[in-house]
PDB file of N, CA and C in Angstrom:
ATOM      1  N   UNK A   1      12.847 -16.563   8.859  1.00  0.00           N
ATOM      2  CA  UNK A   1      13.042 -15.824  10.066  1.00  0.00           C
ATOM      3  C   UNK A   1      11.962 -16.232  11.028  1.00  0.00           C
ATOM      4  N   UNK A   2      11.703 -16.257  12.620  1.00  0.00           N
ATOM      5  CA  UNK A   2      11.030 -16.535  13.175  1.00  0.00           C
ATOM      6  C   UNK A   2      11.531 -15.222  14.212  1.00  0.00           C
ATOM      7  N   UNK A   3      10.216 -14.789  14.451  1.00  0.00           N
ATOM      8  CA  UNK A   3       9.908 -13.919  15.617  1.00  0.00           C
ATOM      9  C   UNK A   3       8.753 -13.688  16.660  1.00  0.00           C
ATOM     10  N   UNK A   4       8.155 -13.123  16.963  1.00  0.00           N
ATOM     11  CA  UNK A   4       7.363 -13.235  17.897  1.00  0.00           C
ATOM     12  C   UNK A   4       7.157 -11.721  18.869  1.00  0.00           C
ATOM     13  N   UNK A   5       5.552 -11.320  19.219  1.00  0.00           N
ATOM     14  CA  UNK A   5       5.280 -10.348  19.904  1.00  0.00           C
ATOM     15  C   UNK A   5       3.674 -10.276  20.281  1.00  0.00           C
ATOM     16  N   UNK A   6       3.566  -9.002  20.154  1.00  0.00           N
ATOM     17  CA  UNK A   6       1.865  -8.646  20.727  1.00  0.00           C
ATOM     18  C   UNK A   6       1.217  -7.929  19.137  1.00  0.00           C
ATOM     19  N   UNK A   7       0.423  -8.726  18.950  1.00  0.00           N
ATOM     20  CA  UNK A   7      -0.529  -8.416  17.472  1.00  0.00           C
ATOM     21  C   UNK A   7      -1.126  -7.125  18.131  1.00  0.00           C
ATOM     22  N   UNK A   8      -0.233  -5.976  17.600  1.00  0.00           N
ATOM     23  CA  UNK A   8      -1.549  -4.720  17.910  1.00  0.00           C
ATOM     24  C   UNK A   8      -2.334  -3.864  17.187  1.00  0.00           C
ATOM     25  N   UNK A   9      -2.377  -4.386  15.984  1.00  0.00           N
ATOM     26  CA  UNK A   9      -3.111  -4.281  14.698  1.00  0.00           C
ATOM     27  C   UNK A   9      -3.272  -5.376  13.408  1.00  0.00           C
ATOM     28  N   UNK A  10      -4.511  -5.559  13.461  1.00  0.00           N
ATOM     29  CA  UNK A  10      -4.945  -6.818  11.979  1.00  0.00           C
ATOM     30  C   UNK A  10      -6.046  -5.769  10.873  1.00  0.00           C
ATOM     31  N   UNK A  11      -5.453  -5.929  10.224  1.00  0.00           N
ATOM     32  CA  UNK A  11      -5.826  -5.169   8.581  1.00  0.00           C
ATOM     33  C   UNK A  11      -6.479  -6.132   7.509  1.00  0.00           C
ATOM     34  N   UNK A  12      -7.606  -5.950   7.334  1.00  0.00           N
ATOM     35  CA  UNK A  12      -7.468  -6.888   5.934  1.00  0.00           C
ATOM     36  C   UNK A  12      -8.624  -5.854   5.008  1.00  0.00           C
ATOM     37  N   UNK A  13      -7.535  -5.040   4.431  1.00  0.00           N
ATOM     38  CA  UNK A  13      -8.186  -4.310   3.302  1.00  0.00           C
ATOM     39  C   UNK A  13      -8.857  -4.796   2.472  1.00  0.00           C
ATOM     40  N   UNK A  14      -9.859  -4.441   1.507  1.00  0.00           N
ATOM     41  CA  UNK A  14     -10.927  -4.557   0.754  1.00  0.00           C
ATOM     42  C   UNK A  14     -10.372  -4.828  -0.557  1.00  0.00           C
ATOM     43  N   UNK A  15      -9.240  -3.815  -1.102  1.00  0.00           N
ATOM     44  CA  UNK A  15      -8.381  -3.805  -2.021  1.00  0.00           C
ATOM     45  C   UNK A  15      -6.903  -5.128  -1.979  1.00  0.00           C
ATOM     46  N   UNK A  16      -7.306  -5.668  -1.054  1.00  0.00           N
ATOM     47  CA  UNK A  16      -5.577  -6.551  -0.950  1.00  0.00           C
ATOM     48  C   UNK A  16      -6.070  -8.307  -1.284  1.00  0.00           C
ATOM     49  N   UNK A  17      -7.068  -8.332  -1.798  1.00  0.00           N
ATOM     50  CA  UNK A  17      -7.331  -9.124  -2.840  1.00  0.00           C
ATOM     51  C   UNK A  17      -7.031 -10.678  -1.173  1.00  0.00           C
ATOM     52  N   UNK A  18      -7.807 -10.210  -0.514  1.00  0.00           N
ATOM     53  CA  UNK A  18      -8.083 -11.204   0.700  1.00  0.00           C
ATOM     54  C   UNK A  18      -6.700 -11.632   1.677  1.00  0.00           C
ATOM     55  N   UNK A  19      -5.818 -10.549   1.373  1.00  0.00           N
ATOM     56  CA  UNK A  19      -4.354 -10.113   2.027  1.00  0.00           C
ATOM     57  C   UNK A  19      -4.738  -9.632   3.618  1.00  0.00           C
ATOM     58  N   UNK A  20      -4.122 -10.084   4.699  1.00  0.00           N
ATOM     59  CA  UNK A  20      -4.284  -9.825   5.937  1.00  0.00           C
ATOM     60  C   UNK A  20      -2.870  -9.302   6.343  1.00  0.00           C
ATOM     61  N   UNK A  21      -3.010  -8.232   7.093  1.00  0.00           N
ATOM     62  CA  UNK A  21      -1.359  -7.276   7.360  1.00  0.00           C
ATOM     63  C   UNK A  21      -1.915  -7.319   8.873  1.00  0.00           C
ATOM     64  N   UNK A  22      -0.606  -7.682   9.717  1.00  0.00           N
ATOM     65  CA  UNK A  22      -0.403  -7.264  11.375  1.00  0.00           C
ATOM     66  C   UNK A  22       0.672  -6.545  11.374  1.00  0.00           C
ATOM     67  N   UNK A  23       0.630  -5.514  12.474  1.00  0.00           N
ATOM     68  CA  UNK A  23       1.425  -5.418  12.914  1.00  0.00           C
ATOM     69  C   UNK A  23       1.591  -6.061  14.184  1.00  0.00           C
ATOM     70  N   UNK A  24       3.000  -6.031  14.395  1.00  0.00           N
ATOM     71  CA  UNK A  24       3.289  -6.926  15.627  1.00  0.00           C
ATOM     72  C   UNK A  24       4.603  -6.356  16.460  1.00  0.00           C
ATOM     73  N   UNK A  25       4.323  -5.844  17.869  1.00  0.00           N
ATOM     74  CA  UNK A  25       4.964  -4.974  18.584  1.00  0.00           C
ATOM     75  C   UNK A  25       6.371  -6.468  19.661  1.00  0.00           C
ATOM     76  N   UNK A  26       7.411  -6.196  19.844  1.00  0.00           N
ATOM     77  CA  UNK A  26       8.312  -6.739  20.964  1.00  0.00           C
ATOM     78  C   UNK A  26       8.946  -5.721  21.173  1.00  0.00           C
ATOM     79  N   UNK A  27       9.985  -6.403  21.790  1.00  0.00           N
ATOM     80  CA  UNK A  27      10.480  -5.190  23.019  1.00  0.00           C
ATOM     81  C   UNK A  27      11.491  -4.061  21.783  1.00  0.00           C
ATOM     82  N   UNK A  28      12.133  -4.291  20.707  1.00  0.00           N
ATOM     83  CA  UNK A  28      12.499  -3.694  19.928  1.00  0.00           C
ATOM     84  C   UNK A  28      11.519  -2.623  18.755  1.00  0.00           C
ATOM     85  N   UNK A  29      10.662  -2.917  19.022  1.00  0.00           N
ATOM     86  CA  UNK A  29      10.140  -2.002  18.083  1.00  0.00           C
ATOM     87  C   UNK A  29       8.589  -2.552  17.462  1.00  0.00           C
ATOM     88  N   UNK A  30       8.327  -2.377  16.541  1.00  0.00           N
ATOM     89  CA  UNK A  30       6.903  -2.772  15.152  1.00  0.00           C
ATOM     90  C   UNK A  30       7.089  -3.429  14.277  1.00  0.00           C
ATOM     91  N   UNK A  31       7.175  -4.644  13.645  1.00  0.00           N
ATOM     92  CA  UNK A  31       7.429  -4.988  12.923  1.00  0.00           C
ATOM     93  C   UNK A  31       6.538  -5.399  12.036  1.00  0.00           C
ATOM     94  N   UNK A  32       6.006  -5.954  10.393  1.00  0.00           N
ATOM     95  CA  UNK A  32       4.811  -5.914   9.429  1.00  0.00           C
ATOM     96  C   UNK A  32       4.769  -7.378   9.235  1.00  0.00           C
ATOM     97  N   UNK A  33       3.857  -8.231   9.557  1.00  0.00           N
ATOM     98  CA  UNK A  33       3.402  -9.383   9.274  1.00  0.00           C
ATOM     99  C   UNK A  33       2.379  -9.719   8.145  1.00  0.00           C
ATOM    100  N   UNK A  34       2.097 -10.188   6.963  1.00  0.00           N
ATOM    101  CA  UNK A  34       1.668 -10.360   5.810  1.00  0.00           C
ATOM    102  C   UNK A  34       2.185 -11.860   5.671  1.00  0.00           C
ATOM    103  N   UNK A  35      -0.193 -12.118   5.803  1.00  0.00           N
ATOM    104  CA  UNK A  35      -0.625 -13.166   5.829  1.00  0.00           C
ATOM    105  C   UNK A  35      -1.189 -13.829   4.379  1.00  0.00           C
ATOM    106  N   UNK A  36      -1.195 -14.111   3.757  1.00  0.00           N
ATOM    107  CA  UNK A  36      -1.740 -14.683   2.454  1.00  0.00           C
ATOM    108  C   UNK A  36      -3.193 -15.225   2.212  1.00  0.00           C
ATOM    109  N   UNK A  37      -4.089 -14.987   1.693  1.00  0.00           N
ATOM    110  CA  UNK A  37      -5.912 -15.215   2.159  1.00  0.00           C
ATOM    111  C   UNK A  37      -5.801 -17.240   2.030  1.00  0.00           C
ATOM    112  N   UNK A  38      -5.102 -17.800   1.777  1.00  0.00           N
ATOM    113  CA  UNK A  38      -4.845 -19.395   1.793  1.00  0.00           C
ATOM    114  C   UNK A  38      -4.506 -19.330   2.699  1.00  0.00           C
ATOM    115  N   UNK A  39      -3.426 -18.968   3.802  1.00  0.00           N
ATOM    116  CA  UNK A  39      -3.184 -19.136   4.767  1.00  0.00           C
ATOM    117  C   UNK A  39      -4.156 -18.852   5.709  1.00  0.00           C
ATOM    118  N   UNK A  40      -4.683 -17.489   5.625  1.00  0.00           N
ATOM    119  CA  UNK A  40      -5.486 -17.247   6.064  1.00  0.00           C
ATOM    120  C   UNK A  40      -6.864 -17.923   6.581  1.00  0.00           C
ATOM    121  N   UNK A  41      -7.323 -18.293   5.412  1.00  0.00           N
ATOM    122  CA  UNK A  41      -8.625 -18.899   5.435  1.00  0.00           C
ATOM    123  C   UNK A  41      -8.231 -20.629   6.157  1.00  0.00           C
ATOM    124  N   UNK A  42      -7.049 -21.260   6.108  1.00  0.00           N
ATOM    125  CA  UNK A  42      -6.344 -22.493   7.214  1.00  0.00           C
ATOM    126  C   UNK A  42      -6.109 -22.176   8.413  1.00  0.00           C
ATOM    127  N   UNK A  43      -5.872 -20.906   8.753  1.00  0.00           N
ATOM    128  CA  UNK A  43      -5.797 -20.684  10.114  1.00  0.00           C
ATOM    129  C   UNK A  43      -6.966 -19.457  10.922  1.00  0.00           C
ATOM    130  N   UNK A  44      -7.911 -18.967  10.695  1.00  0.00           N
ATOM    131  CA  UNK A  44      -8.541 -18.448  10.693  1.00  0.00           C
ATOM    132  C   UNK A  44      -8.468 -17.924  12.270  1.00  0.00           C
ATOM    133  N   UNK A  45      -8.663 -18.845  12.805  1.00  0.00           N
ATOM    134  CA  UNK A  45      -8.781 -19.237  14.402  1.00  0.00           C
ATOM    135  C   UNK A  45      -7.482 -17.903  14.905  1.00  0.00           C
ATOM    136  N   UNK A  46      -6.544 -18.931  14.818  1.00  0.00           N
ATOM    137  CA  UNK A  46      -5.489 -18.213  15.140  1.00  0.00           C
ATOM    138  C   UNK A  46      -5.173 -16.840  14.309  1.00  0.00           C
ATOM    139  N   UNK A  47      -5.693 -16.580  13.037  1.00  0.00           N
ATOM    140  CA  UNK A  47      -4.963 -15.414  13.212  1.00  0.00           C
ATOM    141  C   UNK A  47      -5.943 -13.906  13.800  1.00  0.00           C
ATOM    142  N   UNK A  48      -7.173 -14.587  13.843  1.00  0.00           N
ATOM    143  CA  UNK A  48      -7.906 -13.150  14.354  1.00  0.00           C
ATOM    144  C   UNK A  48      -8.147 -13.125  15.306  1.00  0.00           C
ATOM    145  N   UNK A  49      -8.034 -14.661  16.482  1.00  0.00           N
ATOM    146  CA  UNK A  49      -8.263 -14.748  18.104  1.00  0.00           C
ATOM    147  C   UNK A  49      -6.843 -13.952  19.090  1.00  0.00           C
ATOM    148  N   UNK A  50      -5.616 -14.562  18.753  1.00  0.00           N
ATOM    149  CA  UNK A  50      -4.784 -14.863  19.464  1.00  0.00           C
ATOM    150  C   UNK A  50      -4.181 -13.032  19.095  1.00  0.00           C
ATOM    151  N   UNK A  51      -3.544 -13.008  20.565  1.00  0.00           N
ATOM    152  CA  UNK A  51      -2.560 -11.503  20.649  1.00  0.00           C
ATOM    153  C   UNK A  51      -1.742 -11.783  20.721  1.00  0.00           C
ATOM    154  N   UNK A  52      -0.544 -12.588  21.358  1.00  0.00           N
ATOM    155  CA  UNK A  52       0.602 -12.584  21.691  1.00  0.00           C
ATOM    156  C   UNK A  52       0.910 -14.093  20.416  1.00  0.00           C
ATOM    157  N   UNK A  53       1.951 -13.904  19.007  1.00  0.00           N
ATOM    158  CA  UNK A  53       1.619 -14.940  18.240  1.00  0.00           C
ATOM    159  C   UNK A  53       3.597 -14.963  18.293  1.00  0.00           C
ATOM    160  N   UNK A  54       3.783 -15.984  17.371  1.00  0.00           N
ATOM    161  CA  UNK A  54       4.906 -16.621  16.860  1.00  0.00           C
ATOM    162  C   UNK A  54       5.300 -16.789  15.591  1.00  0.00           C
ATOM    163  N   UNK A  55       5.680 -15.919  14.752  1.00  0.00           N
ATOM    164  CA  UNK A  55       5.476 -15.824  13.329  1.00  0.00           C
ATOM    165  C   UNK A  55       6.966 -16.133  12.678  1.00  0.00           C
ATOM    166  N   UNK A  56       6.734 -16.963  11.599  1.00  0.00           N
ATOM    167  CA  UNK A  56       7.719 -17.698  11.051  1.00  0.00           C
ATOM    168  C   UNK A  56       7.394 -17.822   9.081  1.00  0.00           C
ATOM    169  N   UNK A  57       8.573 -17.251   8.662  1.00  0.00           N
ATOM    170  CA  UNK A  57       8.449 -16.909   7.135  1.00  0.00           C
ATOM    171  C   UNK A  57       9.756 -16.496   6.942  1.00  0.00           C
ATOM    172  N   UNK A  58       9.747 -16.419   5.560  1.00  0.00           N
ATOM    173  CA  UNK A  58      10.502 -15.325   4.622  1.00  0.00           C
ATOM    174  C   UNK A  58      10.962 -14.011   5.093  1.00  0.00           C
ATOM    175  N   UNK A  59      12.037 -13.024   5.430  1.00  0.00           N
ATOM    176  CA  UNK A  59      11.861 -11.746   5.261  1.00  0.00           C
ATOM    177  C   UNK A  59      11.769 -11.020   4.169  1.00  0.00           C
ATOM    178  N   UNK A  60      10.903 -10.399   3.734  1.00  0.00           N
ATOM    179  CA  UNK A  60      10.744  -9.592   2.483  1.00  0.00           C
ATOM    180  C   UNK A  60      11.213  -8.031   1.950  1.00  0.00           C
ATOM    181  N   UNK A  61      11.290  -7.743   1.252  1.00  0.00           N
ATOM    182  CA  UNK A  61      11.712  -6.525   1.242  1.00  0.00           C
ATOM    183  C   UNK A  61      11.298  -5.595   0.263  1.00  0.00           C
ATOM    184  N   UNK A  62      10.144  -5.300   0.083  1.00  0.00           N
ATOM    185  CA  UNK A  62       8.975  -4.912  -1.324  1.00  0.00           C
ATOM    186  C   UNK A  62       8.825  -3.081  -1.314  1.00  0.00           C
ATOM    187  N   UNK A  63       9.931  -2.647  -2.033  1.00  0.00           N
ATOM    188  CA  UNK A  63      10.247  -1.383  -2.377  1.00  0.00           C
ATOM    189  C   UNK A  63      10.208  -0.239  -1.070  1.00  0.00           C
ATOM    190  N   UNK A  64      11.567  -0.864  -0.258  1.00  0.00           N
ATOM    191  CA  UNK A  64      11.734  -0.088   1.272  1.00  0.00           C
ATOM    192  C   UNK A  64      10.769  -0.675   2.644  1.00  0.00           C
ATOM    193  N   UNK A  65       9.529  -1.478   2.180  1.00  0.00           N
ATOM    194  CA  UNK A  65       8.562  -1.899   3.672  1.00  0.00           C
ATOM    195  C   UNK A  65       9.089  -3.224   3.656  1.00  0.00           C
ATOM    196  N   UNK A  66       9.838  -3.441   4.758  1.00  0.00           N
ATOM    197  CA  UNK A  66       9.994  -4.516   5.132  1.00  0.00           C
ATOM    198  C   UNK A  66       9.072  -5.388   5.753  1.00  0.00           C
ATOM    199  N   UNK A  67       8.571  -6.649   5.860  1.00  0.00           N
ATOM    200  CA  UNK A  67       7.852  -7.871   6.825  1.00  0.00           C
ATOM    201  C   UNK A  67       7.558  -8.922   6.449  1.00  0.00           C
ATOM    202  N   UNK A  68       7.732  -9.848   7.401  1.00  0.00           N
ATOM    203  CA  UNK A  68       7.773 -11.350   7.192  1.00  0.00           C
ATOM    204  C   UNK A  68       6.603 -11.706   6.654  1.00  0.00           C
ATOM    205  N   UNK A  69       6.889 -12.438   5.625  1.00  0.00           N
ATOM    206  CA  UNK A  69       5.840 -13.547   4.714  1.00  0.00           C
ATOM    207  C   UNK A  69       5.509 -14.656   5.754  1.00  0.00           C
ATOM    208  N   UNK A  70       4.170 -14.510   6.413  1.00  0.00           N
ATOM    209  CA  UNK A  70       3.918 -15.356   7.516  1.00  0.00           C
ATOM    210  C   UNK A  70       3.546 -16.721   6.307  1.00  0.00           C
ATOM    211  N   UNK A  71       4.538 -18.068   7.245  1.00  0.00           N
ATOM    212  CA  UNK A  71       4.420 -19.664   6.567  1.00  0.00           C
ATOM    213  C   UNK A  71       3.958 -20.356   7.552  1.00  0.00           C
ATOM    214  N   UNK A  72       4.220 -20.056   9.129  1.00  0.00           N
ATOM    215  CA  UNK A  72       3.801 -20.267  10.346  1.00  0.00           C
ATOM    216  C   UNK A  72       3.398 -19.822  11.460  1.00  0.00           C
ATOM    217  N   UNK A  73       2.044 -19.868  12.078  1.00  0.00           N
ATOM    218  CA  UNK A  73       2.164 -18.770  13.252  1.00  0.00           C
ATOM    219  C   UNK A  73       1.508 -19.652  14.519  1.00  0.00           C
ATOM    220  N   UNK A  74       1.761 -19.244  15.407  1.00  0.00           N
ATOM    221  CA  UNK A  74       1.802 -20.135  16.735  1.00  0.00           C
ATOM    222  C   UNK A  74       1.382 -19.519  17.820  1.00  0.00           C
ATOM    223  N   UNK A  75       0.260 -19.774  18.423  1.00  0.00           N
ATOM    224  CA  UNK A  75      -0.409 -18.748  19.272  1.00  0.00           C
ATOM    225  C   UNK A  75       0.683 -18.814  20.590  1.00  0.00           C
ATOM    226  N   UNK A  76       1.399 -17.487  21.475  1.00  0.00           N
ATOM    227  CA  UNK A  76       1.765 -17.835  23.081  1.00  0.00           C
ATOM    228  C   UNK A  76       1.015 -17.226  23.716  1.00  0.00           C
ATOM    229  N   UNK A  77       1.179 -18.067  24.864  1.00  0.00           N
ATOM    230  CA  UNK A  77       0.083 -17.505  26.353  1.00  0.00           C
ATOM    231  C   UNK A  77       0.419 -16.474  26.793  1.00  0.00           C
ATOM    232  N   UNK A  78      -0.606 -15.854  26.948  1.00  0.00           N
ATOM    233  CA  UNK A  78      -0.886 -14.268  27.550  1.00  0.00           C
ATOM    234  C   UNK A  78      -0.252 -14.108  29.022  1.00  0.00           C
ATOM    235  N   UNK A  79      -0.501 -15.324  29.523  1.00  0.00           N
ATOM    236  CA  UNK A  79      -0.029 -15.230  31.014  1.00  0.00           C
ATOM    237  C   UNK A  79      -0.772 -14.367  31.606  1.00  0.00           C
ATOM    238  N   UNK A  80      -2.130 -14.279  31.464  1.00  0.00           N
ATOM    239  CA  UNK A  80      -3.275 -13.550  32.419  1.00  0.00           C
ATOM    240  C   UNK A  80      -3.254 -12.071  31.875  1.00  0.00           C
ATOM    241  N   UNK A  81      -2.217 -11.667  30.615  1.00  0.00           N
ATOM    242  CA  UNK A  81      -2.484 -10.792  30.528  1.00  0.00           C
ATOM    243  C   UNK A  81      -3.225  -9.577  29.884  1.00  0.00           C
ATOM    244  N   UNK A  82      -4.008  -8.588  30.275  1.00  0.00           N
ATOM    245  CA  UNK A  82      -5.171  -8.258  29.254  1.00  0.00           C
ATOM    246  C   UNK A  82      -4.527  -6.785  28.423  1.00  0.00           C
ATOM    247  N   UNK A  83      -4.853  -7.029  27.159  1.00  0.00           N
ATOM    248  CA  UNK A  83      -4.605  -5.990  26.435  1.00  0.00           C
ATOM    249  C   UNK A  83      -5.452  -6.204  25.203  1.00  0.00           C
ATOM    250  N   UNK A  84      -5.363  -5.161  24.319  1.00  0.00           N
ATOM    251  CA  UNK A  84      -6.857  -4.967  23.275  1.00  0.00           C
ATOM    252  C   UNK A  84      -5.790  -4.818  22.150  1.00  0.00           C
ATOM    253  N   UNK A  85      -6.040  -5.549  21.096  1.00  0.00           N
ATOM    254  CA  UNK A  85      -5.813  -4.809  19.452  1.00  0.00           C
ATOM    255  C   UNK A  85      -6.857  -4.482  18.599  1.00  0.00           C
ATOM    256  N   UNK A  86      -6.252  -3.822  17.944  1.00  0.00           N
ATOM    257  CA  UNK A  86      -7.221  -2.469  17.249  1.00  0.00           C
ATOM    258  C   UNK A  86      -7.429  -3.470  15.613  1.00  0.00           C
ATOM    259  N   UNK A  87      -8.218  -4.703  15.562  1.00  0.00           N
ATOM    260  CA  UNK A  87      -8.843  -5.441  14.765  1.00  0.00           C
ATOM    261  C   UNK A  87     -10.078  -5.239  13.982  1.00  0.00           C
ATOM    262  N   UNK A  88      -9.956  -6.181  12.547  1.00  0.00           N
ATOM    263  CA  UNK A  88     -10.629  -5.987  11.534  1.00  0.00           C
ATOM    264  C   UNK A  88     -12.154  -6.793  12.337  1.00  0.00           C
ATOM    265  N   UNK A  89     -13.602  -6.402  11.749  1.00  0.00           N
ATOM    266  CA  UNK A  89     -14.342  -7.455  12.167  1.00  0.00           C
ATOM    267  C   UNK A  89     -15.009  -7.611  10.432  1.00  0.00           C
TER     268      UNK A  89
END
């Protein structure tokens, strides 16, 4: 599946064994992005800089929570625009 929106939350719990969770807002709704700490640690850049991303994976479906198994993500331009997500440091 490939989709795309505004990252308005990055998670990377203590317990998720170096697991990174976004959520990621478009014009339909919230949807759950789950990043893998390999992926993670290859894209680093992109996944804790960029807000507006391009996410491309698997859809999953792990006892009712649905979200894409991010395999690709692709930063898009803001187009000047400023907004804040509520990120891990």
């Amino acid at each position: 599946m490939r989709t795309a929106g505004l990252a308005i939350v990055k998670q990377r719990p203590g317990m998720a064994k170096g697991m990174v969770f976004l959520s990621v807002a478009d014009e339909t709704g919230i949807f759950n992005v789950m990043v893998t700490k390999e992926f993670f640690e290859r894209n680093r850049q992109t996944v804790t800089l960029c807000k507006f991303i391009s996410v491309e994976g698997p859809l999953q479906n792990d006892a009712g929570v649905v979200h894409v198994r991010c395999k690709r993500m692709t930063p898009l331009p803001g187009r000047g625009l400023e907004v804040e997500s509520h990120d891990f440091h």
